[in-house]
PDB file of N, CA and C in Angstrom:
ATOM      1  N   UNK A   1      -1.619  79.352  31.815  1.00  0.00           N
ATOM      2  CA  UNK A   1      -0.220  78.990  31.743  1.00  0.00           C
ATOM      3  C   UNK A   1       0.418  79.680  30.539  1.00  0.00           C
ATOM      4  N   UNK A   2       1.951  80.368  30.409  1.00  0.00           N
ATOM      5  CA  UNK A   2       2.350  81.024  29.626  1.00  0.00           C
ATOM      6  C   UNK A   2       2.648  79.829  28.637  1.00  0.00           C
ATOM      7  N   UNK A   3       2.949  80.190  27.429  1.00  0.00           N
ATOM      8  CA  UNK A   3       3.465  79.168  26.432  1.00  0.00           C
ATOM      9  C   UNK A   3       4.754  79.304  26.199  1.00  0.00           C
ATOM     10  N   UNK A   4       5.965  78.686  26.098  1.00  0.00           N
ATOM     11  CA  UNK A   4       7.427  78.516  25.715  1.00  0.00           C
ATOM     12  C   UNK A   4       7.767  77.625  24.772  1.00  0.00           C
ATOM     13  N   UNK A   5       8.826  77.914  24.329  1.00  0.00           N
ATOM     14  CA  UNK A   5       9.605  77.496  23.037  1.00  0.00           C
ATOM     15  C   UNK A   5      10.896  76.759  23.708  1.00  0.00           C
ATOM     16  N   UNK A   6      11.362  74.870  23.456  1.00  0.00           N
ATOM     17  CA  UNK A   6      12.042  74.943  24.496  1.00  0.00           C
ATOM     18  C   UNK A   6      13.197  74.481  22.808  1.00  0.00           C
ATOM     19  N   UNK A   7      14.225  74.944  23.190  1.00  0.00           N
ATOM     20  CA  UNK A   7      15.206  74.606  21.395  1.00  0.00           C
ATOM     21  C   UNK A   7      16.485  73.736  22.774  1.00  0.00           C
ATOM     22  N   UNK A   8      16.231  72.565  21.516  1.00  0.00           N
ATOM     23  CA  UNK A   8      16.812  71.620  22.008  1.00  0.00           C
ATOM     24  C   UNK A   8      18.013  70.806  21.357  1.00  0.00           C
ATOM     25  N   UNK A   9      18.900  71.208  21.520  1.00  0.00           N
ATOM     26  CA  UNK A   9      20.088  70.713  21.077  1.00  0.00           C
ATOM     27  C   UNK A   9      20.653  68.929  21.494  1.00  0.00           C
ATOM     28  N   UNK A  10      20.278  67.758  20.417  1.00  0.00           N
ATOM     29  CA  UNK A  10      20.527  66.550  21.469  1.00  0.00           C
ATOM     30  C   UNK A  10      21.671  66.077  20.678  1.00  0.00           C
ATOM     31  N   UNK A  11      22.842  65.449  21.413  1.00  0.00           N
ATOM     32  CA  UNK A  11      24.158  64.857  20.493  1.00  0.00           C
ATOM     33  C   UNK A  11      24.244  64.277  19.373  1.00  0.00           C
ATOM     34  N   UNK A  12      24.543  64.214  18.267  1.00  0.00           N
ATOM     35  CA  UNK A  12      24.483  63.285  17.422  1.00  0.00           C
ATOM     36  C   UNK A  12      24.710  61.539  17.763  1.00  0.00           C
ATOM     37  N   UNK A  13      23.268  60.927  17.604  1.00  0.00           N
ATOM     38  CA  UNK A  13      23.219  59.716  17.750  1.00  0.00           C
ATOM     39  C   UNK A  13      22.357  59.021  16.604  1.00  0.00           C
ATOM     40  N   UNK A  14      22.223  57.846  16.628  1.00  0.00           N
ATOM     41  CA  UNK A  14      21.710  56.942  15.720  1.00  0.00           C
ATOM     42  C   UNK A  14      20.264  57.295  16.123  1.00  0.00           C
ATOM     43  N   UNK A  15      19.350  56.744  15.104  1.00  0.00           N
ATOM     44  CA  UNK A  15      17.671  57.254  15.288  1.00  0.00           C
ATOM     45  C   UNK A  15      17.170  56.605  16.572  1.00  0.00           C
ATOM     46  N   UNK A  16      17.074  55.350  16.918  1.00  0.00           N
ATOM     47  CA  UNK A  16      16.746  54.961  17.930  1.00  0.00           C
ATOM     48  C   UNK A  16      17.124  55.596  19.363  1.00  0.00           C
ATOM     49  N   UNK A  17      18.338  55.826  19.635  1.00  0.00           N
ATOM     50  CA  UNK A  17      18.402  56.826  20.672  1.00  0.00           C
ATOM     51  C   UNK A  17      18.692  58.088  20.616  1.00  0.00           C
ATOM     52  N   UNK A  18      18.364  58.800  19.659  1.00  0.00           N
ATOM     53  CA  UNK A  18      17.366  59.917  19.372  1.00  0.00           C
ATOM     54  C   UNK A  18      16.288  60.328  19.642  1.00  0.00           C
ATOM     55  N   UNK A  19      15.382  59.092  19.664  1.00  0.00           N
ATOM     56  CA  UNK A  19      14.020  58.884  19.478  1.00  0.00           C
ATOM     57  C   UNK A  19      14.141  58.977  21.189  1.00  0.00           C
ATOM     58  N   UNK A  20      15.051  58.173  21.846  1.00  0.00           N
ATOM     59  CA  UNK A  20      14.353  57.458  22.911  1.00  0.00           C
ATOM     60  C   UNK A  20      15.130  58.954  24.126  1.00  0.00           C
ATOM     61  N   UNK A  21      15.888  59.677  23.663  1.00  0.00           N
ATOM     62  CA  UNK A  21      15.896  60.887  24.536  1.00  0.00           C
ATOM     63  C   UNK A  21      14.687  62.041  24.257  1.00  0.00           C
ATOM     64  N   UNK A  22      14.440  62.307  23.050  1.00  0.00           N
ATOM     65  CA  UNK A  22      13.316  62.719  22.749  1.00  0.00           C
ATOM     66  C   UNK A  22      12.029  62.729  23.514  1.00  0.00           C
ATOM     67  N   UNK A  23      12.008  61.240  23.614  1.00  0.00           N
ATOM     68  CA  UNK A  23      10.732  60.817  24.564  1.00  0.00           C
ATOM     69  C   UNK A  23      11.170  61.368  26.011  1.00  0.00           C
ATOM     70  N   UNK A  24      12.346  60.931  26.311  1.00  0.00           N
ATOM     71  CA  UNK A  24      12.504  61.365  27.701  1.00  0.00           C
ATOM     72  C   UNK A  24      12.087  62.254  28.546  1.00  0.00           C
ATOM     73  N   UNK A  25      12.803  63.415  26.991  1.00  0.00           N
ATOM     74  CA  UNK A  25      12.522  65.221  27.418  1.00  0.00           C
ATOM     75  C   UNK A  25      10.852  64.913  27.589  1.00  0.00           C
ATOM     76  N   UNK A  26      10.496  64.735  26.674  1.00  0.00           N
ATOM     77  CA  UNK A  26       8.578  64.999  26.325  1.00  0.00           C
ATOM     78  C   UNK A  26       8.052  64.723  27.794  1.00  0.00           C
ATOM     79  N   UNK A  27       8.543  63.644  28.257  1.00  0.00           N
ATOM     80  CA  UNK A  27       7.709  62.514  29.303  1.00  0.00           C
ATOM     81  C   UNK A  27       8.497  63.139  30.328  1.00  0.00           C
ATOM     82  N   UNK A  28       9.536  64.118  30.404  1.00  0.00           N
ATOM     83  CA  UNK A  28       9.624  65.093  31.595  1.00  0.00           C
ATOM     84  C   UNK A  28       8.678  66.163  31.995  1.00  0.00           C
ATOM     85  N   UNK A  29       8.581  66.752  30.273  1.00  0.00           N
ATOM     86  CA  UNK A  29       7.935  67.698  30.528  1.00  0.00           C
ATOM     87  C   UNK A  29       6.446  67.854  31.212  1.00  0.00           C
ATOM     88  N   UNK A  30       5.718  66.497  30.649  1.00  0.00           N
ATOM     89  CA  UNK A  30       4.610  66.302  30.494  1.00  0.00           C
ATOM     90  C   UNK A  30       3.982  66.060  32.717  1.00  0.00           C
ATOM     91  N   UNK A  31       5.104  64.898  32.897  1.00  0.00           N
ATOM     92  CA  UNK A  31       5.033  64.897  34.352  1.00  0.00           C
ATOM     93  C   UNK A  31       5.217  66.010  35.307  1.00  0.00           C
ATOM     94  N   UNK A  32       5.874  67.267  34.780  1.00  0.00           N
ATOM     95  CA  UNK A  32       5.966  68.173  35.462  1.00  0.00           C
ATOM     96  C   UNK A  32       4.444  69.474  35.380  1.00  0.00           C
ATOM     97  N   UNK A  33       3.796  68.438  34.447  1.00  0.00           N
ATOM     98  CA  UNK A  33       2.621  69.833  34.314  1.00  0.00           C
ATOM     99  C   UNK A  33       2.418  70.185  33.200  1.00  0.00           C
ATOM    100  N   UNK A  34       3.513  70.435  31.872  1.00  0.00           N
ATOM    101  CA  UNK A  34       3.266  71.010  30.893  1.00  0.00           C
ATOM    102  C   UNK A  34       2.513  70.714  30.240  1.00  0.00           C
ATOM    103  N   UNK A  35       2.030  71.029  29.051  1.00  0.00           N
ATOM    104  CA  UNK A  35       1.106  70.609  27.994  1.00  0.00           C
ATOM    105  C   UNK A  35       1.777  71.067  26.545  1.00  0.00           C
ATOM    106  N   UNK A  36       2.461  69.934  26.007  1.00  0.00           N
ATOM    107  CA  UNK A  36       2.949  70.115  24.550  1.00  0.00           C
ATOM    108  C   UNK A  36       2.061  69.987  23.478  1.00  0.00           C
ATOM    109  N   UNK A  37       2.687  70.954  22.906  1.00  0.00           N
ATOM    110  CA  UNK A  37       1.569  71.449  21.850  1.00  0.00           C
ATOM    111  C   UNK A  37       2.270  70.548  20.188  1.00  0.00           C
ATOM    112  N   UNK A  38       3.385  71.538  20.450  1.00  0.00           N
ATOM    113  CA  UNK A  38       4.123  70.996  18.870  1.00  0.00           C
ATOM    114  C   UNK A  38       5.486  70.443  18.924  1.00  0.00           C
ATOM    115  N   UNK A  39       5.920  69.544  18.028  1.00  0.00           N
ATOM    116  CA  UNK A  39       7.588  69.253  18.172  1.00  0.00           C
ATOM    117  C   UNK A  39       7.913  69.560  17.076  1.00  0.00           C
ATOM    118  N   UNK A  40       9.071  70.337  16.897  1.00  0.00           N
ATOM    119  CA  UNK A  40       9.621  70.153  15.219  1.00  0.00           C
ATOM    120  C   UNK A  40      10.828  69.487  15.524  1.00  0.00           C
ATOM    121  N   UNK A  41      11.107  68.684  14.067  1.00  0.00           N
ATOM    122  CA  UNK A  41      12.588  68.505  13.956  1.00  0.00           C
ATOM    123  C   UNK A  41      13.376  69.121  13.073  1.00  0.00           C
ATOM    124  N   UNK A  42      14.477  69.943  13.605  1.00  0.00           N
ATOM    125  CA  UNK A  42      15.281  70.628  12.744  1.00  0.00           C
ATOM    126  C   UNK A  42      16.290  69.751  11.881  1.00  0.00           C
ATOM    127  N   UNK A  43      16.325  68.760  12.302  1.00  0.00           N
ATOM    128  CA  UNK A  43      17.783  68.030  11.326  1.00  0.00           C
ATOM    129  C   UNK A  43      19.096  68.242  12.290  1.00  0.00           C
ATOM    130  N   UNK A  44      19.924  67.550  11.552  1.00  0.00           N
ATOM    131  CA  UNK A  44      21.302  67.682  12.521  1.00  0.00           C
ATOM    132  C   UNK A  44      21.843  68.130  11.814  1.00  0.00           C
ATOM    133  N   UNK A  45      22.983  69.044  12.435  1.00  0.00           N
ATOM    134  CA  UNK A  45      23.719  70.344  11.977  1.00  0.00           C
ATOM    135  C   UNK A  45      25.263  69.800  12.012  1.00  0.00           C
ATOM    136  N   UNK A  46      26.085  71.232  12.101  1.00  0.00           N
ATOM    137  CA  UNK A  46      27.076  71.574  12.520  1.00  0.00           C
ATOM    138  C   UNK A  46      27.050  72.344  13.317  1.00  0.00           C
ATOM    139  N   UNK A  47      27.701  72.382  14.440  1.00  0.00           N
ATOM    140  CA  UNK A  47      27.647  73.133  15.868  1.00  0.00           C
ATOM    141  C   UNK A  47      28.414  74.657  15.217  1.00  0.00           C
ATOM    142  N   UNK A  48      27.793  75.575  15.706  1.00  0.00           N
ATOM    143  CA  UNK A  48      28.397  76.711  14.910  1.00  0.00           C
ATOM    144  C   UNK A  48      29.897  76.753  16.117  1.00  0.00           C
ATOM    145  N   UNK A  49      29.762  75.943  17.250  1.00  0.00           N
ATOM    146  CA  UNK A  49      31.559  75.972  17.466  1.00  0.00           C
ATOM    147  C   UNK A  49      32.035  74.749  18.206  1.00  0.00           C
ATOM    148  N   UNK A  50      32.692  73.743  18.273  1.00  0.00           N
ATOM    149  CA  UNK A  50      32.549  73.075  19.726  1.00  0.00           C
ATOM    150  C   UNK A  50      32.250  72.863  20.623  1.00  0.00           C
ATOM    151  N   UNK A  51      31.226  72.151  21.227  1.00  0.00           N
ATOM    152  CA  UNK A  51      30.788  72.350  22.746  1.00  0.00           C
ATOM    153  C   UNK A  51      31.354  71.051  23.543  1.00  0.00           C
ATOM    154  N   UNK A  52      31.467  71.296  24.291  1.00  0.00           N
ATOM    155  CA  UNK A  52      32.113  70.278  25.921  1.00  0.00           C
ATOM    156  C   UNK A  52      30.914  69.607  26.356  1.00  0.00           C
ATOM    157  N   UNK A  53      30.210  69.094  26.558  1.00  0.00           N
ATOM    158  CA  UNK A  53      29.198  68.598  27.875  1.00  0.00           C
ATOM    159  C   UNK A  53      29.222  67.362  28.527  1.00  0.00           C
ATOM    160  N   UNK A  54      29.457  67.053  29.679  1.00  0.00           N
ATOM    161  CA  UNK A  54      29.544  65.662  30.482  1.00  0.00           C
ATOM    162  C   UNK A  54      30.949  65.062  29.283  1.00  0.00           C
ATOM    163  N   UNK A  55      32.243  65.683  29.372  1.00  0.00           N
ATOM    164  CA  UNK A  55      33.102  65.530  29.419  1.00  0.00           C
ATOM    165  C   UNK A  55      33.436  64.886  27.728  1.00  0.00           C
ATOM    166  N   UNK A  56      32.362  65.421  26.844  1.00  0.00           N
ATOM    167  CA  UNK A  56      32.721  64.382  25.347  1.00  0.00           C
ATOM    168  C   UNK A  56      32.181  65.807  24.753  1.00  0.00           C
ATOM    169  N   UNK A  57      33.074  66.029  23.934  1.00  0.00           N
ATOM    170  CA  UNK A  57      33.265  67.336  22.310  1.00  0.00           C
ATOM    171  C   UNK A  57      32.628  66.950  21.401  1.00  0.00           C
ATOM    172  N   UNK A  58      31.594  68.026  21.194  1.00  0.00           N
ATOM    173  CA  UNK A  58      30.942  67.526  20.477  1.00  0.00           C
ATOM    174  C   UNK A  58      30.687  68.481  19.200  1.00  0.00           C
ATOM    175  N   UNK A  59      30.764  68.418  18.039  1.00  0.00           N
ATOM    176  CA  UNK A  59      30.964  69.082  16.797  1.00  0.00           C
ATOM    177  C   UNK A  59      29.552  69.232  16.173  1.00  0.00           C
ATOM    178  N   UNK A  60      28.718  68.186  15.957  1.00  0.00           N
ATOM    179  CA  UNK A  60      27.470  68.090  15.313  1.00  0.00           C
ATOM    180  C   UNK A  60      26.492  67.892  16.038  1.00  0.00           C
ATOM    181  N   UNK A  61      24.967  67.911  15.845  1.00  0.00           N
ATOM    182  CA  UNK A  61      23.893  67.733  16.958  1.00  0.00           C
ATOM    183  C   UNK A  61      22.530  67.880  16.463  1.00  0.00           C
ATOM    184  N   UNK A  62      22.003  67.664  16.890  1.00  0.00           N
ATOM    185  CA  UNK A  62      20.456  67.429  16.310  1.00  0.00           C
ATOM    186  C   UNK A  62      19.488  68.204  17.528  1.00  0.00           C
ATOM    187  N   UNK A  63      19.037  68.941  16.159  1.00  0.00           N
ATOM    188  CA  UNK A  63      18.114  70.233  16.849  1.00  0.00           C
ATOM    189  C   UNK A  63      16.778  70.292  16.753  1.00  0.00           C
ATOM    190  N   UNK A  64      16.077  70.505  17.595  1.00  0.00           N
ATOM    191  CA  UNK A  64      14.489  70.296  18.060  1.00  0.00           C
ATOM    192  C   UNK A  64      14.158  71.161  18.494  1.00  0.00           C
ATOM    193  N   UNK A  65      12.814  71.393  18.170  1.00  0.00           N
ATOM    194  CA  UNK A  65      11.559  73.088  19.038  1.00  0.00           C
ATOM    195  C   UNK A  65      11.221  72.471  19.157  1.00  0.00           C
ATOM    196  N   UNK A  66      10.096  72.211  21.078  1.00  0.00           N
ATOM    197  CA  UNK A  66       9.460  71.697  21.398  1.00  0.00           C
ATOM    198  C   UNK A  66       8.263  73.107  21.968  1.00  0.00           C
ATOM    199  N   UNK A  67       7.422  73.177  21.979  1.00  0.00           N
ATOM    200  CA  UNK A  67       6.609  74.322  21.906  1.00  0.00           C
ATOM    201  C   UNK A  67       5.256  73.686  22.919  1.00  0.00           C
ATOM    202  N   UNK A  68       5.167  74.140  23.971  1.00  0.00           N
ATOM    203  CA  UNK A  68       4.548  73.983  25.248  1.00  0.00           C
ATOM    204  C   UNK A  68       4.032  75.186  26.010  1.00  0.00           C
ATOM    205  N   UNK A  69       2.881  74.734  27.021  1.00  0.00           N
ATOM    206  CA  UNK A  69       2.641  75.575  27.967  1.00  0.00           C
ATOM    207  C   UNK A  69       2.984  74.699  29.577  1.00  0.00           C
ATOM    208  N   UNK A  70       3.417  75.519  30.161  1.00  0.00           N
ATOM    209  CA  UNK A  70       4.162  75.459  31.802  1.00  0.00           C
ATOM    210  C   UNK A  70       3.664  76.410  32.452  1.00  0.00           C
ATOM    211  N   UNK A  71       3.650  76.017  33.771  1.00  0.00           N
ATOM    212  CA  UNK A  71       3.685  77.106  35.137  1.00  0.00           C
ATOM    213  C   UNK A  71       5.291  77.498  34.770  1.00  0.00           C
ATOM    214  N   UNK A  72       5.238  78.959  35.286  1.00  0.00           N
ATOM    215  CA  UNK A  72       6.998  79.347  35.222  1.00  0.00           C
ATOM    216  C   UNK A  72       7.591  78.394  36.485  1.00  0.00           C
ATOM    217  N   UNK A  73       7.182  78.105  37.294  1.00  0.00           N
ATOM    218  CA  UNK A  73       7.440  77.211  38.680  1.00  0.00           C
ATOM    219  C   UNK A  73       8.461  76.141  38.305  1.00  0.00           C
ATOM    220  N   UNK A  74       7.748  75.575  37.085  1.00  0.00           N
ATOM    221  CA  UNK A  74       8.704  74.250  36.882  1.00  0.00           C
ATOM    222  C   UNK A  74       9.812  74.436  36.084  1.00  0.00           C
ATOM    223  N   UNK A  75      10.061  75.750  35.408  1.00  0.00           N
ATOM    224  CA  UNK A  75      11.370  75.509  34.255  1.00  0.00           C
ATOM    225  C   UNK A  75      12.284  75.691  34.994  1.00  0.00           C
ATOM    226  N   UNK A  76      12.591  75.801  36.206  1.00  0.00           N
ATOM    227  CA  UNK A  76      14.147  75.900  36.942  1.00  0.00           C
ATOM    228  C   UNK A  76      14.574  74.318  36.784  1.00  0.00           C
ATOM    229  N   UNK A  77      13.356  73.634  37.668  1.00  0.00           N
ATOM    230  CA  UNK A  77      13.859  72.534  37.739  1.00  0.00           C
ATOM    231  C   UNK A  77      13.746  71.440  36.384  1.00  0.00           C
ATOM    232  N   UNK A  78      13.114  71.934  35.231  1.00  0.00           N
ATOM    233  CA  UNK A  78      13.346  71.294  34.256  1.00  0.00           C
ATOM    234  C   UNK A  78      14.727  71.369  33.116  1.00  0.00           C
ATOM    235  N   UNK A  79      15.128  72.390  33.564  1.00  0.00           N
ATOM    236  CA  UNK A  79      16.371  72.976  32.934  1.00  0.00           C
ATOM    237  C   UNK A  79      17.741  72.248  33.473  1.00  0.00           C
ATOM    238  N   UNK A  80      17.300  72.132  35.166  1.00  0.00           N
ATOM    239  CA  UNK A  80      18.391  71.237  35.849  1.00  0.00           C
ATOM    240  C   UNK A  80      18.309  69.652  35.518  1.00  0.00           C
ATOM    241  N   UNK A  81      16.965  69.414  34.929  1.00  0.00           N
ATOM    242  CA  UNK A  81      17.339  67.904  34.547  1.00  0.00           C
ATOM    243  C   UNK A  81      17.761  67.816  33.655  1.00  0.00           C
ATOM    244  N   UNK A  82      17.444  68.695  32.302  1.00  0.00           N
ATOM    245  CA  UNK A  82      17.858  68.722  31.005  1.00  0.00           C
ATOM    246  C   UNK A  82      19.580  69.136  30.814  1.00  0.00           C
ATOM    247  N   UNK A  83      19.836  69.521  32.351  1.00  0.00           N
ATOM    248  CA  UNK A  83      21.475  70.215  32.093  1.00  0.00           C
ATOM    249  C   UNK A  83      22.375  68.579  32.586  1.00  0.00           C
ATOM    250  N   UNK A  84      21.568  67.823  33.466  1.00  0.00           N
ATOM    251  CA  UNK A  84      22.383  66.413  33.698  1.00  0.00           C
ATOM    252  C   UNK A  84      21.941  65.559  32.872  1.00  0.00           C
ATOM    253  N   UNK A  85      21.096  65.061  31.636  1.00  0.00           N
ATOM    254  CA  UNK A  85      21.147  64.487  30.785  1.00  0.00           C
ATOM    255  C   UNK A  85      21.930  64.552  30.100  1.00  0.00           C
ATOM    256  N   UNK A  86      22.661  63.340  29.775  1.00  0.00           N
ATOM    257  CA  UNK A  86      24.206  62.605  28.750  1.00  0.00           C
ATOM    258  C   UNK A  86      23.753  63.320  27.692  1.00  0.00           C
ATOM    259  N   UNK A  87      22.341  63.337  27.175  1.00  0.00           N
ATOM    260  CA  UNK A  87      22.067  63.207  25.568  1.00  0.00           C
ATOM    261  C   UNK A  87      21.977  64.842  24.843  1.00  0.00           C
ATOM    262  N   UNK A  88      21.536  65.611  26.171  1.00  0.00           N
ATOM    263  CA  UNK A  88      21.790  66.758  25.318  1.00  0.00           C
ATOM    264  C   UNK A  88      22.377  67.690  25.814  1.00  0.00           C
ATOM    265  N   UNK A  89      22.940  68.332  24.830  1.00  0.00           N
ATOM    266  CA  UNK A  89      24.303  69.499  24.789  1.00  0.00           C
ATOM    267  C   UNK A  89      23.624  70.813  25.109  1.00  0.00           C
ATOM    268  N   UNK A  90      22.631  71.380  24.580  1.00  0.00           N
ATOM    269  CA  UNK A  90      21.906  72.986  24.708  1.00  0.00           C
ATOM    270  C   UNK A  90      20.461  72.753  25.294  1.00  0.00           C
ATOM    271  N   UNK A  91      20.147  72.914  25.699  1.00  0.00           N
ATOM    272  CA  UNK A  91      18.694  73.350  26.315  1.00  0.00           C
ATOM    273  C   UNK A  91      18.221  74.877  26.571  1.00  0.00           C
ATOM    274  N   UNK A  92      17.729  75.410  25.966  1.00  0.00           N
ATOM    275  CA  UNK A  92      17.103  76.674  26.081  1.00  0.00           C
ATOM    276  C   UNK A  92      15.518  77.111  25.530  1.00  0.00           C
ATOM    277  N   UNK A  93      15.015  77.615  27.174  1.00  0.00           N
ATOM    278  CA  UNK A  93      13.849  78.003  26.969  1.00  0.00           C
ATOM    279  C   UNK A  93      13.344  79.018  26.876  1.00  0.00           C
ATOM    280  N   UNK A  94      12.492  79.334  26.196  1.00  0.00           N
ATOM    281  CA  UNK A  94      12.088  81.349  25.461  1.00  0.00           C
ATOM    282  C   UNK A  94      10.567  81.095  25.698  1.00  0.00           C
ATOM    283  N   UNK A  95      10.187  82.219  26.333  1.00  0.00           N
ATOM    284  CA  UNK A  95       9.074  82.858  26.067  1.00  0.00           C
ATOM    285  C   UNK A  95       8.212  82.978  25.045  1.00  0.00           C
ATOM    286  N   UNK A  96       7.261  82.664  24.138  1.00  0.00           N
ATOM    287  CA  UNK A  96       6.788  83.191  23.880  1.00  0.00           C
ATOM    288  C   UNK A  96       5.320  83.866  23.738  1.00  0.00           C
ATOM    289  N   UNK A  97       5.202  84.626  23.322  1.00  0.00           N
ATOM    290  CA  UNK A  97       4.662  86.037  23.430  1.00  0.00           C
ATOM    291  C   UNK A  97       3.350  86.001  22.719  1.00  0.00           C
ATOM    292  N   UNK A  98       2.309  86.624  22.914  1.00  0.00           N
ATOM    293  CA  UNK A  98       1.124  86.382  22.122  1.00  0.00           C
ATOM    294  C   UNK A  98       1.514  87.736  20.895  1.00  0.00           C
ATOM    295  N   UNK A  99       0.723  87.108  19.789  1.00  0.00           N
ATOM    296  CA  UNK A  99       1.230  87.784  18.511  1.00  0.00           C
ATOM    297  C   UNK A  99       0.304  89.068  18.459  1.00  0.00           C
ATOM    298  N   UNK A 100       1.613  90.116  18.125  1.00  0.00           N
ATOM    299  CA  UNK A 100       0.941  91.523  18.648  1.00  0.00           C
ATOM    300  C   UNK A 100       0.707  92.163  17.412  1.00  0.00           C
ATOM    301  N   UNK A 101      -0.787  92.689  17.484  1.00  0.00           N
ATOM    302  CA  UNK A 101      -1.263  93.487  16.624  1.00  0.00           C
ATOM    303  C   UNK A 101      -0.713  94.218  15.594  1.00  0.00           C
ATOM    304  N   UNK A 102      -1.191  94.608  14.486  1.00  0.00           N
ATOM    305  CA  UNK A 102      -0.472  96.092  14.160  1.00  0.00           C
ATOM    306  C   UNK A 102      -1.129  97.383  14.141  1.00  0.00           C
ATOM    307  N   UNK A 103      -2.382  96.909  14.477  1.00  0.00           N
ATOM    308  CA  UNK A 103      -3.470  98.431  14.878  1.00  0.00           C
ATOM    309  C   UNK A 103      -3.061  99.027  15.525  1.00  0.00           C
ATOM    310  N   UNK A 104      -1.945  98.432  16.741  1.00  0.00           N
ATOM    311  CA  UNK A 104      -1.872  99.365  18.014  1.00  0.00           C
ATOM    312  C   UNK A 104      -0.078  99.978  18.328  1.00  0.00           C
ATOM    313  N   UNK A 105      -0.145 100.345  16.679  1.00  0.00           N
ATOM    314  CA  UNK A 105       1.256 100.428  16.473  1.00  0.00           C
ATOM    315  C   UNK A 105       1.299 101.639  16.624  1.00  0.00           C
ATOM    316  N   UNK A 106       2.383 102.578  17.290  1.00  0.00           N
ATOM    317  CA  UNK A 106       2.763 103.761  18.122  1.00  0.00           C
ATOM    318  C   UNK A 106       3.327 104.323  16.974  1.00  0.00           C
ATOM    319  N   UNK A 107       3.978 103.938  15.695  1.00  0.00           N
ATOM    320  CA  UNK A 107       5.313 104.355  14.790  1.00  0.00           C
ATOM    321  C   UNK A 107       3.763 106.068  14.037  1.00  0.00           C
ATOM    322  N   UNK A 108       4.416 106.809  13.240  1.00  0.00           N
ATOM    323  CA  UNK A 108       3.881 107.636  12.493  1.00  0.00           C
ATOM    324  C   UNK A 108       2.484 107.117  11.671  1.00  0.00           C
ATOM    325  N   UNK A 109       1.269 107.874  11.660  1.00  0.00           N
ATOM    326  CA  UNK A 109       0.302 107.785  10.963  1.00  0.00           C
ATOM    327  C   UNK A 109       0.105 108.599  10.039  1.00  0.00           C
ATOM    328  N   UNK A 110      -0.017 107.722   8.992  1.00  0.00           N
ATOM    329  CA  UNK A 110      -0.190 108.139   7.038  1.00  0.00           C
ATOM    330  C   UNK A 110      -1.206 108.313   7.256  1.00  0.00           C
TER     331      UNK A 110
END
């Protein structure tokens, strides 16, 4: 299974339902197959602009890496649940990549 980076943007709310969308995402992911590895918490920000979602503006937000392995099969439909959840504003998932050498670097040899 490839490994992904899923950065998770959730509304600014009080800790308890923070916590309890948090779990949500996790206990989506987890039923769909994945296997989470790491969570970070970034802290809550300032939205670098306004965002709209399920009809409430939202200025500030609390940001999370959740760092997993998936079949590619399931992130369509995990993206569509994460896009009708109230609680969060951004959902985006990245690739990533196994960490590449520098032996097998093409640039000029000293």
């Amino acid at each position: 299974m490839p490994r992904y980076e899923l950065a998770l943007i959730l509304k600014a709310m009080q800790r308890p339902e923070t916590a309890a969308a948090l779990r949500r995402t996790v206990e989506t992911l987890m039923e769909r197959g994945a296997v989470v590895r790491d969570l970070e918490n970034l802290g809550e920000r300032l939205l670098p602009y306004k965002m709209i979602k399920h009809n409430q503006r939202h200025s500030r937000g609390t940001y999370f890496l959740v760092d997993f392995y998936a079949a590619p099969t399931i992130l369509t439909g995990l993206l569509n649940h994460l896009h009708r959840d109230v609680d969060v504003v951004r959902p985006t998932v990245l690739r990533k990549d196994a960490v590449v050498s520098n032996s097998n670097c093409c640039g000029p040899k000293e």
